[in-house]
N, C-alpha and C. Protein backbone atom coordinates (compact mmCIF):
# COMPACT_ATOMS: atom_id res chain seq x y z
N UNK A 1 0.86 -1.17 0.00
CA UNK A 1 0.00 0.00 0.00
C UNK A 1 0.91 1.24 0.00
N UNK A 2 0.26 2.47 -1.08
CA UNK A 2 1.25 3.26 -0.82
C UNK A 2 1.06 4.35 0.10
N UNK A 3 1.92 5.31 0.21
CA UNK A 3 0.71 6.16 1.34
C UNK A 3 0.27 7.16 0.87
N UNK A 4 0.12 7.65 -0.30
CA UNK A 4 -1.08 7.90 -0.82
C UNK A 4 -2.33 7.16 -0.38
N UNK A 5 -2.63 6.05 -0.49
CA UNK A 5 -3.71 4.75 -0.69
C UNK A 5 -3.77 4.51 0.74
N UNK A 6 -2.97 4.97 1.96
CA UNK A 6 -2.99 4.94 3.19
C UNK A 6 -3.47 6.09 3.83
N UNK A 7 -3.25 7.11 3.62
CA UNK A 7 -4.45 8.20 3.78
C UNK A 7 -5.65 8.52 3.13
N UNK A 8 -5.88 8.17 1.78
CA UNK A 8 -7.62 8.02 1.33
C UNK A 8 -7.85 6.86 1.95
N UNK A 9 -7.50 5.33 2.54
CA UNK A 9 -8.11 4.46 3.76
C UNK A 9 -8.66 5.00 4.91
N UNK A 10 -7.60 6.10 5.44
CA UNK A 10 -8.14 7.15 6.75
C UNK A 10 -9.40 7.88 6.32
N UNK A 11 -9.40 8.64 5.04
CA UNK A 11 -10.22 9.43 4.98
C UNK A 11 -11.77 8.66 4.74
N UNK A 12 -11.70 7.89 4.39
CA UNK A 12 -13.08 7.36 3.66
C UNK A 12 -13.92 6.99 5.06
N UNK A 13 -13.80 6.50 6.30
CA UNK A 13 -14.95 6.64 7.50
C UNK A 13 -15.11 8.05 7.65
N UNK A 14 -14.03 9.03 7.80
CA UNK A 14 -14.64 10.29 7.78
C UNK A 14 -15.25 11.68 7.09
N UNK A 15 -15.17 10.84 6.07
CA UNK A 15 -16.07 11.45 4.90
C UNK A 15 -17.32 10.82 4.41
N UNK A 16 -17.18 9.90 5.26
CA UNK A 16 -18.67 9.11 5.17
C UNK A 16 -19.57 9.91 6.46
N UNK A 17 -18.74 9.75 7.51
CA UNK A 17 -18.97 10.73 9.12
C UNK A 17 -19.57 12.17 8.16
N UNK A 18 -18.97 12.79 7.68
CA UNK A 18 -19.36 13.85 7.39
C UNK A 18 -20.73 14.09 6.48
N UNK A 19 -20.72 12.93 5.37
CA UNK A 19 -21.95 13.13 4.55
C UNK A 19 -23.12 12.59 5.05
N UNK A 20 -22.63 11.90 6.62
CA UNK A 20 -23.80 11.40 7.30
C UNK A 20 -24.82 12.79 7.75
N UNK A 21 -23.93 13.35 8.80
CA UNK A 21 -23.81 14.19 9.17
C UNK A 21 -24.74 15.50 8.46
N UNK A 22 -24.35 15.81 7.42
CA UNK A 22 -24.42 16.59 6.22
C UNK A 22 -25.87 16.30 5.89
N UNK A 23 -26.28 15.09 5.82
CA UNK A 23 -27.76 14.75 5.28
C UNK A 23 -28.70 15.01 5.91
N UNK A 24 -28.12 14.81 7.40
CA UNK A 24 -29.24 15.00 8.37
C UNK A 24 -29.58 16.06 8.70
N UNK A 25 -28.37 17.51 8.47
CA UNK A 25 -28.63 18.80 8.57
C UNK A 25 -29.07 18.75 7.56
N UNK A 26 -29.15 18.61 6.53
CA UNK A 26 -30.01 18.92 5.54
C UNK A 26 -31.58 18.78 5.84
N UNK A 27 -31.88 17.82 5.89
CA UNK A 27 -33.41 17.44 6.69
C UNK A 27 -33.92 18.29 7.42
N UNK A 28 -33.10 18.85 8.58
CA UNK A 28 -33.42 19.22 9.61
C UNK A 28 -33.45 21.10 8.99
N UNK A 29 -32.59 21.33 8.20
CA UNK A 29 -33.34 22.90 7.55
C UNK A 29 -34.30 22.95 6.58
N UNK A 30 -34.51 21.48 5.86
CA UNK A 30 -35.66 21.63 4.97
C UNK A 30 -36.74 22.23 6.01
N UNK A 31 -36.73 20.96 6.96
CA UNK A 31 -37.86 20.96 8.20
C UNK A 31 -37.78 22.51 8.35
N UNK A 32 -36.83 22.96 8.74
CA UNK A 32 -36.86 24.52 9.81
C UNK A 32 -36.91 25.65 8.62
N UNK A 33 -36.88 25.77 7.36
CA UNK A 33 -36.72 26.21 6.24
C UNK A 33 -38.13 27.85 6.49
N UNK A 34 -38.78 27.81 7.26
CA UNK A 34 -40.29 28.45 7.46
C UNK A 34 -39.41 29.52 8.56
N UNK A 35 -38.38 29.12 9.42
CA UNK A 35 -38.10 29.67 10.38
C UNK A 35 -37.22 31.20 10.52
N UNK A 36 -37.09 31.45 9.22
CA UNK A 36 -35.75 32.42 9.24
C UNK A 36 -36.73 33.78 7.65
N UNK A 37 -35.98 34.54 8.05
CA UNK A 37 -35.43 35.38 9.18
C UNK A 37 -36.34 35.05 10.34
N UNK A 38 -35.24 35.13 11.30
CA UNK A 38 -36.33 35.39 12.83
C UNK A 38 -36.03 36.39 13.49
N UNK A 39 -36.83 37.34 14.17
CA UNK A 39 -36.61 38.39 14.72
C UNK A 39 -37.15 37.33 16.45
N UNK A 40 -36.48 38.91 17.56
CA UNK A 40 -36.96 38.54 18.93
C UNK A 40 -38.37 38.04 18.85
N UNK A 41 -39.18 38.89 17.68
CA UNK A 41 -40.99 38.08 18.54
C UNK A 41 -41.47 36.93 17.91
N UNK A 42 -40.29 36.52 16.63
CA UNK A 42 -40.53 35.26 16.70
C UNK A 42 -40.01 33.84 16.74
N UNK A 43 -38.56 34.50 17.85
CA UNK A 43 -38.11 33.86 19.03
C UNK A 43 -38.89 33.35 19.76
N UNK A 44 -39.89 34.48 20.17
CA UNK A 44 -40.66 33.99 21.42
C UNK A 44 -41.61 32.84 21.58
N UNK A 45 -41.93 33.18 19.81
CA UNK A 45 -43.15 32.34 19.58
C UNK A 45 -42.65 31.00 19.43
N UNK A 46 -41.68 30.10 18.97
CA UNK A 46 -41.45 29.17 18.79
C UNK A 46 -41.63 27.89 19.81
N UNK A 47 -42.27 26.75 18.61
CA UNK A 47 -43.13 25.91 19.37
C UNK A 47 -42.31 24.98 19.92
N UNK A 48 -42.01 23.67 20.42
CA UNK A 48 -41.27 22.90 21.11
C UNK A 48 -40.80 21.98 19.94
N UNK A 49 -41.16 21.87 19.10
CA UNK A 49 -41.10 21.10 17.95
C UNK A 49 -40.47 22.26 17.12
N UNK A 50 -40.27 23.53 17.06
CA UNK A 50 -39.22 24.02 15.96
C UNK A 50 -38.32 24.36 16.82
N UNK A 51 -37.82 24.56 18.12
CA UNK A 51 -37.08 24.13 18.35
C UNK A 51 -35.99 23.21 18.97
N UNK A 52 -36.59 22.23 18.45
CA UNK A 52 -36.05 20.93 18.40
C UNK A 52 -35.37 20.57 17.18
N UNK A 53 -36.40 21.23 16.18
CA UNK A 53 -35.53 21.47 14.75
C UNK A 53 -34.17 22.02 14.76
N UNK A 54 -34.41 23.27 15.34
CA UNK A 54 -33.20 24.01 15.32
C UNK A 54 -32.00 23.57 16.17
N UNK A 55 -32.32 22.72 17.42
CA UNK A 55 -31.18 22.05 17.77
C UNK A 55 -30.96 21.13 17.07
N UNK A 56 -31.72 20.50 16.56
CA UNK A 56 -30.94 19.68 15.56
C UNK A 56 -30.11 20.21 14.55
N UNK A 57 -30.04 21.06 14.20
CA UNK A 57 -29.68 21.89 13.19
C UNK A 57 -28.17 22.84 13.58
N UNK A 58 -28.26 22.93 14.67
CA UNK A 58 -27.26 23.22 15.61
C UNK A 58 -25.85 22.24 15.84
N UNK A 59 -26.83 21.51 16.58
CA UNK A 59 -25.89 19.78 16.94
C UNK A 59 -25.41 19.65 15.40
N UNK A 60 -26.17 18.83 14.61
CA UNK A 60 -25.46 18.84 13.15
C UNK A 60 -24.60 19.34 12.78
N UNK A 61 -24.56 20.62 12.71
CA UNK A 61 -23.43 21.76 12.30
C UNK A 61 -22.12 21.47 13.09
N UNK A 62 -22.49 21.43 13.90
CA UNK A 62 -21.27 21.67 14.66
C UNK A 62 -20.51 20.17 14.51
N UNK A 63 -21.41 18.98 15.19
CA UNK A 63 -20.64 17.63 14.32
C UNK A 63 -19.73 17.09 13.46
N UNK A 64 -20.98 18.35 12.20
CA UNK A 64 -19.90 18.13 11.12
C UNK A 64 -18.70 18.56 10.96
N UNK A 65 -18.44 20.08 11.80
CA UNK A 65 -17.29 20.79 11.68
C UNK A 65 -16.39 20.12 12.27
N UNK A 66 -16.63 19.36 13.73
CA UNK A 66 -15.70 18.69 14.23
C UNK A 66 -15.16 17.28 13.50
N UNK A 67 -15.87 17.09 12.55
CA UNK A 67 -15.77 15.46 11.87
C UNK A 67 -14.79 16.19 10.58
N UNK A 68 -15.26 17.37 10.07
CA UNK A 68 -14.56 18.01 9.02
C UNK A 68 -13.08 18.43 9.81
N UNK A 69 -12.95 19.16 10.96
CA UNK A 69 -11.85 19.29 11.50
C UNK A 69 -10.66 17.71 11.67
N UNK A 70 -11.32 16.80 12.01
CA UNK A 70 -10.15 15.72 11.92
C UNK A 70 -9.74 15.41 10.87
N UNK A 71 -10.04 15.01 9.52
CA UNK A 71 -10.00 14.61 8.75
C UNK A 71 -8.64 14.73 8.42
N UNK A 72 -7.72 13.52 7.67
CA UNK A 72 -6.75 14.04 7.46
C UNK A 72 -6.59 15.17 5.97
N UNK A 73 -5.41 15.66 6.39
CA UNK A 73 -5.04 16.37 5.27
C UNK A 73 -4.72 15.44 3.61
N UNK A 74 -5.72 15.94 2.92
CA UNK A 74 -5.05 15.35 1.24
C UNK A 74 -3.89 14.95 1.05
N UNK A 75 -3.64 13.87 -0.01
CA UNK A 75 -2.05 13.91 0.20
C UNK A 75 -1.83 14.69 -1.11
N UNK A 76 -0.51 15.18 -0.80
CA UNK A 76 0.14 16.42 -1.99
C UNK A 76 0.32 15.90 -3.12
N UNK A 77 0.23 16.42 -3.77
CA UNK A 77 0.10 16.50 -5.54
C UNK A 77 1.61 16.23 -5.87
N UNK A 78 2.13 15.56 -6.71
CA UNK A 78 3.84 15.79 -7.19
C UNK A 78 3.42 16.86 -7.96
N UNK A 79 2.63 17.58 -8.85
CA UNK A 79 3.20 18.45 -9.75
C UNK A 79 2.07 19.79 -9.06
N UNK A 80 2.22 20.96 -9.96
CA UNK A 80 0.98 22.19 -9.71
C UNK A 80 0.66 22.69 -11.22
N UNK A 81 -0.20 23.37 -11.10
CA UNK A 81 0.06 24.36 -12.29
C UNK A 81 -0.02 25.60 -11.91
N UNK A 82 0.65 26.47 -12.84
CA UNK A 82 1.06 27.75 -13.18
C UNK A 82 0.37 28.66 -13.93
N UNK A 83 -0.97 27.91 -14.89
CA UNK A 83 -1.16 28.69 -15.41
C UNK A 83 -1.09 28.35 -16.80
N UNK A 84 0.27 27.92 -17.04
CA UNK A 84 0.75 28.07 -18.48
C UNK A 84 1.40 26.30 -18.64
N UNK A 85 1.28 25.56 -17.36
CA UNK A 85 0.93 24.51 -17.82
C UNK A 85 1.68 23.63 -16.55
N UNK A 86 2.26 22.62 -16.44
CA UNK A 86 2.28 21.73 -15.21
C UNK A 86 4.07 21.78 -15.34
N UNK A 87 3.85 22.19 -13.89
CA UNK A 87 5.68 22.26 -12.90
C UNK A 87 5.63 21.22 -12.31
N UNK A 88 6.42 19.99 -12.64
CA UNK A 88 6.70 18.56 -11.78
C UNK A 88 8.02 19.16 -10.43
N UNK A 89 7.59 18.33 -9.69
CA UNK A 89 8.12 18.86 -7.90
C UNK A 89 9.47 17.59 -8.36
């Protein structure tokens, strides 16, 4: 294995973690999608069930950032481009 092929092994549970993640916030703003803009009075008004949405929507987010925060780093490219065409490293 090379390690290229040893860090996309790492990455693939946590990019699965993430699109899990990702789907379910999705759901959860379709659901809350009615809710925004919200001002203070209709803060107030919110029923127990939207916000439940919105913690979900919360929790999610943040999940993901932490699931997006581990992830390893890509592995590096041997070459780049310039522009005007490909610089081998």
């Amino acid at each position: 294995m090379t390690p290229r092929e040893a860090v996309e092994l790492k990455r693939i549970p946590a990019i699965r973690g993430c699109e899990r993640h990702l789907k379910r916030l999705c759901y959860a703003a379709t659901r809350g999608k009615g809710l925004f803009p919200m001002d203070s009075e209709a803060y107030q008004r919110l029923t127990d069930c939207e916000i439940a949405i919105l913690d979900r929507m919360l929790v999610r987010f943040g999940r993901l950032q932490s699931r997006k925060g581990g992830l390893p780093p890509p592995p590096k490219k041997n070459h780049e481009s310039n522009g005007f065409g490909t610089i081998r490293r």
